[in-house]
Protein backbone atom coordinates (compact mmCIF):
# COMPACT_ATOMS: atom_id res chain seq x y z
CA UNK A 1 42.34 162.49 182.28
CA UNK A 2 38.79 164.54 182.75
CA UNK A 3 40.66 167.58 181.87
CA UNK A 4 41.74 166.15 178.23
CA UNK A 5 38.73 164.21 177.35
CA UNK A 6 36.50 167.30 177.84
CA UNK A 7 38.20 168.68 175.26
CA UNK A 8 37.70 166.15 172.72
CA UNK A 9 34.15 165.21 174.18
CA UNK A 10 32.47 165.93 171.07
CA UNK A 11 34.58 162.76 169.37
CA UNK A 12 33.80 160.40 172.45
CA UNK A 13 37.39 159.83 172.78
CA UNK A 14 38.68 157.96 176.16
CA UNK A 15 42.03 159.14 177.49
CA UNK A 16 44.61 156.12 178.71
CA UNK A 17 46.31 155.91 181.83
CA UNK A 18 48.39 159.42 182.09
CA UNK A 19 52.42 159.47 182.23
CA UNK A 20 53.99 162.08 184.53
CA UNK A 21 56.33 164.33 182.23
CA UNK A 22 58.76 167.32 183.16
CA UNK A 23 57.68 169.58 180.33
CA UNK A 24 59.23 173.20 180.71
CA UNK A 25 60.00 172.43 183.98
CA UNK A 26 56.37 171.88 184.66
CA UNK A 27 54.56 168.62 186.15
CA UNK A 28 52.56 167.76 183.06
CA UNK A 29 50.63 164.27 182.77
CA UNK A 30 50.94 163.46 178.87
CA UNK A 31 47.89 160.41 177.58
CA UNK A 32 46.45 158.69 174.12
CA UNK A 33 43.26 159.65 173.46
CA UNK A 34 41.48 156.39 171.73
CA UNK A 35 38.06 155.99 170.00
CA UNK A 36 35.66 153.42 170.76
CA UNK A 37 37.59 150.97 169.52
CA UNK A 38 40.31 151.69 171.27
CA UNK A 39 42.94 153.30 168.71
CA UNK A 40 44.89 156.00 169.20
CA UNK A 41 43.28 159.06 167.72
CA UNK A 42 45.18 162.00 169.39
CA UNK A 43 47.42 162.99 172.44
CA UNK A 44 47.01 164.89 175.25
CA UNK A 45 48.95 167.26 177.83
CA UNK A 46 47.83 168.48 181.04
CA UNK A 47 49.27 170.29 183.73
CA UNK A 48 49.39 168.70 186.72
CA UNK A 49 48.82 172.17 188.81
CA UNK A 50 46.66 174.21 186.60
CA UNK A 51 44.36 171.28 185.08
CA UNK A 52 42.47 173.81 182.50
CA UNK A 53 46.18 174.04 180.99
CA UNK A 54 44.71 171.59 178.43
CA UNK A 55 46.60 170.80 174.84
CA UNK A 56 45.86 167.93 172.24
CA UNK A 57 47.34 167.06 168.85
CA UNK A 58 47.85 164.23 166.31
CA UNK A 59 50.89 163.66 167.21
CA UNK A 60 52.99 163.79 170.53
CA UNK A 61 55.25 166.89 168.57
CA UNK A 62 52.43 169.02 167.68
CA UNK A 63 50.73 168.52 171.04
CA UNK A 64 53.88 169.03 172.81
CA UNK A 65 54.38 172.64 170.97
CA UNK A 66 50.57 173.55 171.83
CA UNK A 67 51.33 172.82 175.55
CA UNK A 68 54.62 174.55 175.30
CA UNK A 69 52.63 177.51 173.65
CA UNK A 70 50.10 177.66 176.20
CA UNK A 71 52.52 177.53 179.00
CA UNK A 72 53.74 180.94 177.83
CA UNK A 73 51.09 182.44 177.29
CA UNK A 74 49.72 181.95 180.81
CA UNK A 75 51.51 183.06 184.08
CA UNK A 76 53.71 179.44 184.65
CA UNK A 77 57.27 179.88 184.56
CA UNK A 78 58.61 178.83 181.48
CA UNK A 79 62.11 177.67 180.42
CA UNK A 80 62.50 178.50 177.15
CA UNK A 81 63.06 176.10 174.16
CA UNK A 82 65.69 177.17 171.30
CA UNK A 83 65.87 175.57 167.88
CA UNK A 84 68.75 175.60 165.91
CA UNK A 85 68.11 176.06 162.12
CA UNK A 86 70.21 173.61 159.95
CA UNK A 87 70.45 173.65 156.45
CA UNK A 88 71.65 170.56 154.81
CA UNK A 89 71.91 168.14 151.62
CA UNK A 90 69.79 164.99 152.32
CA UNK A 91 72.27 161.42 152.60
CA UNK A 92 69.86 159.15 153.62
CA UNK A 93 66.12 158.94 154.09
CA UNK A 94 64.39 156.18 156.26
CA UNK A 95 60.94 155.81 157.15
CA UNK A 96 58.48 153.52 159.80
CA UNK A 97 54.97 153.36 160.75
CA UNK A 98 54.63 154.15 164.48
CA UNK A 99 51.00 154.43 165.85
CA UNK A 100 49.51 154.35 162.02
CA UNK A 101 51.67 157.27 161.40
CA UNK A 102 54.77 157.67 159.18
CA UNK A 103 57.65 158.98 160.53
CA UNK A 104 60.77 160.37 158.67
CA UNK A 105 64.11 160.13 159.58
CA UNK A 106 66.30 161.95 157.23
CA UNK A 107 70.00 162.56 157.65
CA UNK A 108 72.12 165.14 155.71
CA UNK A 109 75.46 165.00 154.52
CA UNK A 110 78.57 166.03 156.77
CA UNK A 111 76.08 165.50 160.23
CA UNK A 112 76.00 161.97 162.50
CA UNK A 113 72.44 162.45 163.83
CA UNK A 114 68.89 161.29 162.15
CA UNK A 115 66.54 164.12 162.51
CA UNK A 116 63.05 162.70 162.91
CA UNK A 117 58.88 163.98 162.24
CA UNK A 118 55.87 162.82 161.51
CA UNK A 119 54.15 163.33 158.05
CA UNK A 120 51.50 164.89 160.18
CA UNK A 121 53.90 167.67 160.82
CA UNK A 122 54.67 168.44 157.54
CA UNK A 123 53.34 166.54 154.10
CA UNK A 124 56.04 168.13 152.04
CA UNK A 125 58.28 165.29 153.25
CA UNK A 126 56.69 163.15 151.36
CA UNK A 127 58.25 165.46 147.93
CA UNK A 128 61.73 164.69 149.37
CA UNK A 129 64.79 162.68 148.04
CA UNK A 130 68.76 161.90 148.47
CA UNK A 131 70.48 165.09 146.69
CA UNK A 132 67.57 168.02 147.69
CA UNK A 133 68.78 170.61 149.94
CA UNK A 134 66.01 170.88 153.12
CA UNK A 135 65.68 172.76 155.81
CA UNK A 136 64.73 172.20 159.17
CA UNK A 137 64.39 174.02 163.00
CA UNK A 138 65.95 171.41 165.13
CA UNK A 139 64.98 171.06 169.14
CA UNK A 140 68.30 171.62 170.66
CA UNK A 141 66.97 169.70 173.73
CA UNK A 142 67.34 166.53 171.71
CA UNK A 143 70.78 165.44 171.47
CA UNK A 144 72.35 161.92 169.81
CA UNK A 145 71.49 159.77 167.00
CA UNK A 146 67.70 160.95 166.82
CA UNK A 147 67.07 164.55 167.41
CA UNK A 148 63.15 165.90 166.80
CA UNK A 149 62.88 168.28 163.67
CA UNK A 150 60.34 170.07 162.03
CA UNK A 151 60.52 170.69 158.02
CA UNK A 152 60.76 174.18 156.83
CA UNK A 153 61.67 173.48 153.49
């Protein structure tokens, strides 16, 4: 928890009790990081062996692809992460507030699953509508109803 609120000392954040996480096969302890009264201002990943592996973010995506990033670019083994690029028409559009965020789940035409970001990720979303054409990298780790996507286009 030291390791992540050193990083964001300078904002006086406090981190929350960590959860353990599997992250690219690594032991990584994943926290809120709230201000002084207590809301949820970022997120935070640490490794678990190598505590200076530090990464925060605005949202749990974009801190998750800072860890990832950092992972490779130090000497941890890392299993590697493929996206799958899917073009599409846009069905149905859905959104909900989760943590004072808005997320966006958006599913295209001729595919079962919702594919699901934050605003944070990618304000564009906000331009979107049934009938526009969009693309998006899609984690092929997430499988099902919901799978995680970032907007390209």
């Amino acid at each position: 928890m030291g390791s992540s609120e050193g990083v964001v000392q300078h904002l006086g954040y406090k981190a929350s009790f960590p959860l353990l996480l599997n992250i690219e096969g690594q032991p990584t302890y994943l926290m809120a990081l709230k201000d002084a009264g207590g809301l949820v201002k970022m997120y935070g990943m640490v490794n678990v062996e190598k505590y200076h592996i530090v990464a925060t973010g605005d949202t749990i995506l974009i801190c998750q692809q800072k860890y990832r990033e950092l992972l490779k670019n130090s000497d941890m083994s890392v299993i590697e992460t493929e996206t799958e690029h899917i073009l599409g028409v846009i069905e149905d559009i859905k959104t909900a507030a989760i943590d004072g965020t808005t997320s966006y789940y958006i599913k295209l035409v001729s595919n079962d699953s919702y594919f699901v970001f934050s605003v944070k990720d990618n304000q564009l979303i906000v331009l979107k509508e049934k009938g526009n054409t969009i693309a998006l990298d899609v984690d092929t780790m997430s499988t099902g109803k919901i799978r995680n996507a970032i907007l390209v286009e």
